[in-house]
Protein backbone atom coordinates (compact mmCIF):
# COMPACT_ATOMS: atom_id res chain seq x y z
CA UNK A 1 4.57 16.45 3.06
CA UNK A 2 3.85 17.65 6.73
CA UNK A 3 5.51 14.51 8.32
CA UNK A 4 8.69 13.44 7.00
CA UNK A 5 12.46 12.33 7.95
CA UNK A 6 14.07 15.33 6.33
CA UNK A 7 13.88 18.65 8.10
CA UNK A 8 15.00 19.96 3.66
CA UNK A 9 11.62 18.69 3.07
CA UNK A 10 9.45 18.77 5.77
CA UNK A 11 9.35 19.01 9.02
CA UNK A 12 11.35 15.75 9.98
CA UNK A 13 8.60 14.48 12.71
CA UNK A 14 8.67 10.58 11.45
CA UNK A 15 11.67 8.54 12.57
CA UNK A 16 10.61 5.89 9.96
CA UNK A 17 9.43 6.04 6.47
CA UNK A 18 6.26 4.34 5.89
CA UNK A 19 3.07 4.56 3.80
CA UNK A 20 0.15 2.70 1.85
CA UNK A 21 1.19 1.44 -1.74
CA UNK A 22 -0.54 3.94 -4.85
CA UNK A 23 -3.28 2.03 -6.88
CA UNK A 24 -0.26 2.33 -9.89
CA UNK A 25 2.07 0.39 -7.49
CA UNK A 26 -0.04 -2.51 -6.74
CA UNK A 27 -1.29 -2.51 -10.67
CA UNK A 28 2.64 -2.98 -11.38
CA UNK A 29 3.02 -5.66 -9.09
CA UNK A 30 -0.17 -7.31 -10.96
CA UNK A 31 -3.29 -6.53 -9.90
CA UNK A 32 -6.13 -5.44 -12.66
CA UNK A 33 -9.11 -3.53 -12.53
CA UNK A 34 -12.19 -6.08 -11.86
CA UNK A 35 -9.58 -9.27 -13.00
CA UNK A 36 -9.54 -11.75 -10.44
CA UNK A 37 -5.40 -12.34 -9.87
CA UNK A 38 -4.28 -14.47 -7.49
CA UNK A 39 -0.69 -15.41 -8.64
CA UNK A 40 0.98 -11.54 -7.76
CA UNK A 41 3.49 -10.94 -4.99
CA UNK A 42 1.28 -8.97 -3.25
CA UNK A 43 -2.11 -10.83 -2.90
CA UNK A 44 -2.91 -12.27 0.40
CA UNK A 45 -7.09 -13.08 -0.09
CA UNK A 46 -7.63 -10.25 2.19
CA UNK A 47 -9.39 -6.65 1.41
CA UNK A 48 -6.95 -3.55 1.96
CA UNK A 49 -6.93 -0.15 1.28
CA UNK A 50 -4.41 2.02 -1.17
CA UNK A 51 -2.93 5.08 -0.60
CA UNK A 52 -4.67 6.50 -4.06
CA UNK A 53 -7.87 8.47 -4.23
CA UNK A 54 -10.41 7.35 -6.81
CA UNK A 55 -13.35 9.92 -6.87
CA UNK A 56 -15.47 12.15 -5.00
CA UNK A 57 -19.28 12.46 -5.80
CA UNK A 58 -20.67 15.88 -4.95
CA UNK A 59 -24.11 14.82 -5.03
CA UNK A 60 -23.70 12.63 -2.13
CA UNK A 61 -20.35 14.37 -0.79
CA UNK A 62 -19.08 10.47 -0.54
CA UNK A 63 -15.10 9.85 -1.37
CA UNK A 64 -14.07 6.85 -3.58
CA UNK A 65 -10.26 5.08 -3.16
CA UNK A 66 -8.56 2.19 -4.61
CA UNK A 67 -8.72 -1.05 -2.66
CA UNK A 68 -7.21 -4.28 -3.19
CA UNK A 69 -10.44 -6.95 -3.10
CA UNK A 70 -9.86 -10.55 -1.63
CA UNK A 71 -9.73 -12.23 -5.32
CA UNK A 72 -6.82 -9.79 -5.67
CA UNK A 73 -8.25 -7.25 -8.04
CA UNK A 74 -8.52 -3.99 -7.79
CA UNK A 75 -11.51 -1.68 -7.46
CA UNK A 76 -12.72 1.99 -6.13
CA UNK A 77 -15.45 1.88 -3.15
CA UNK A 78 -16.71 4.93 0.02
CA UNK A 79 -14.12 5.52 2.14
CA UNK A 80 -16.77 4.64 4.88
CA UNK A 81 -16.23 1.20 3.68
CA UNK A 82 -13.86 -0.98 6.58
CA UNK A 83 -11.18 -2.26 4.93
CA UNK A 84 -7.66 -3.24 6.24
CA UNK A 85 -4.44 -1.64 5.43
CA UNK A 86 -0.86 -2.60 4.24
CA UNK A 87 1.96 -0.97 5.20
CA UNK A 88 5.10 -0.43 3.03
CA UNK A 89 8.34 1.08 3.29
CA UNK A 90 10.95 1.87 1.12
CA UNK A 91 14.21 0.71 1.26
CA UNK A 92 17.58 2.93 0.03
CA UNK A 93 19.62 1.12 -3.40
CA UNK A 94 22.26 -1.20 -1.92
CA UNK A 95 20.14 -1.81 1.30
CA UNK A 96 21.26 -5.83 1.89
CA UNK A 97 19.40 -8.36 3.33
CA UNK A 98 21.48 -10.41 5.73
CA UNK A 99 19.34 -13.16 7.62
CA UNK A 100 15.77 -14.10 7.27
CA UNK A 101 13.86 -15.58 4.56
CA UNK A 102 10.62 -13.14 4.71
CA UNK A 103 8.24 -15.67 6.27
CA UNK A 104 6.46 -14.90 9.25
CA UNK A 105 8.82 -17.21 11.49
CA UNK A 106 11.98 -15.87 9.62
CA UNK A 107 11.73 -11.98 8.80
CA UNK A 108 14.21 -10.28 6.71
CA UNK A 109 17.25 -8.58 8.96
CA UNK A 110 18.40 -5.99 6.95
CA UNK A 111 22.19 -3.75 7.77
């Protein structure tokens, strides 16, 4: 990876860790290919980009990558196509949560 927070592999240029979910992440969380799903952690009725690629088509030289639809499923569609994004990070074992519930008004504080 160019940018990272480890000079051993990369060139340490990010101060924070942060990324889009894979298409396999957000399918373990719940969401299914063209199934409607919206009962999973991470559904929010909103469109948003993953991280994965889906296809390329030569003919038309247009890119395809997974997105997250606003009935929660998941699908492929042109990377020309606006959608939003959702940030993730990734949080070391034994990282502890010590005030906050995780709502808007009350974010997680974590030591």
């Amino acid at each position: 990876d160019r940018f990272t927070v480890s000079e051993e592999n990369g060139n340490g240029a990010l101060t924070y860790p942060i990324a889009l979910l894979t298409a396999d992440e957000i399918a373990y969380a719940g969401a299914v290919y063209l199934q409607d799903n919206g009962s999973y952690y991470l559904y929010d009725n909103a469109y948003w980009w993953s991280l994965s690629p889906s296809n390329f088509h030569s003919s038309n030289t247009n890119a395809n990558a997974w997105y997250v639809n606003s009935t929660g499923y998941l699908y492929a569609s042109w990377v020309t196509t606006s959608r939003g994004v959702r940030p993730a990070v990734s949080l070391k074992m034994g990282t502890k949560i010590i005030d906050g519930d995780g709502t808007v008004q009350s974010p997680y504080v974590i030591e």
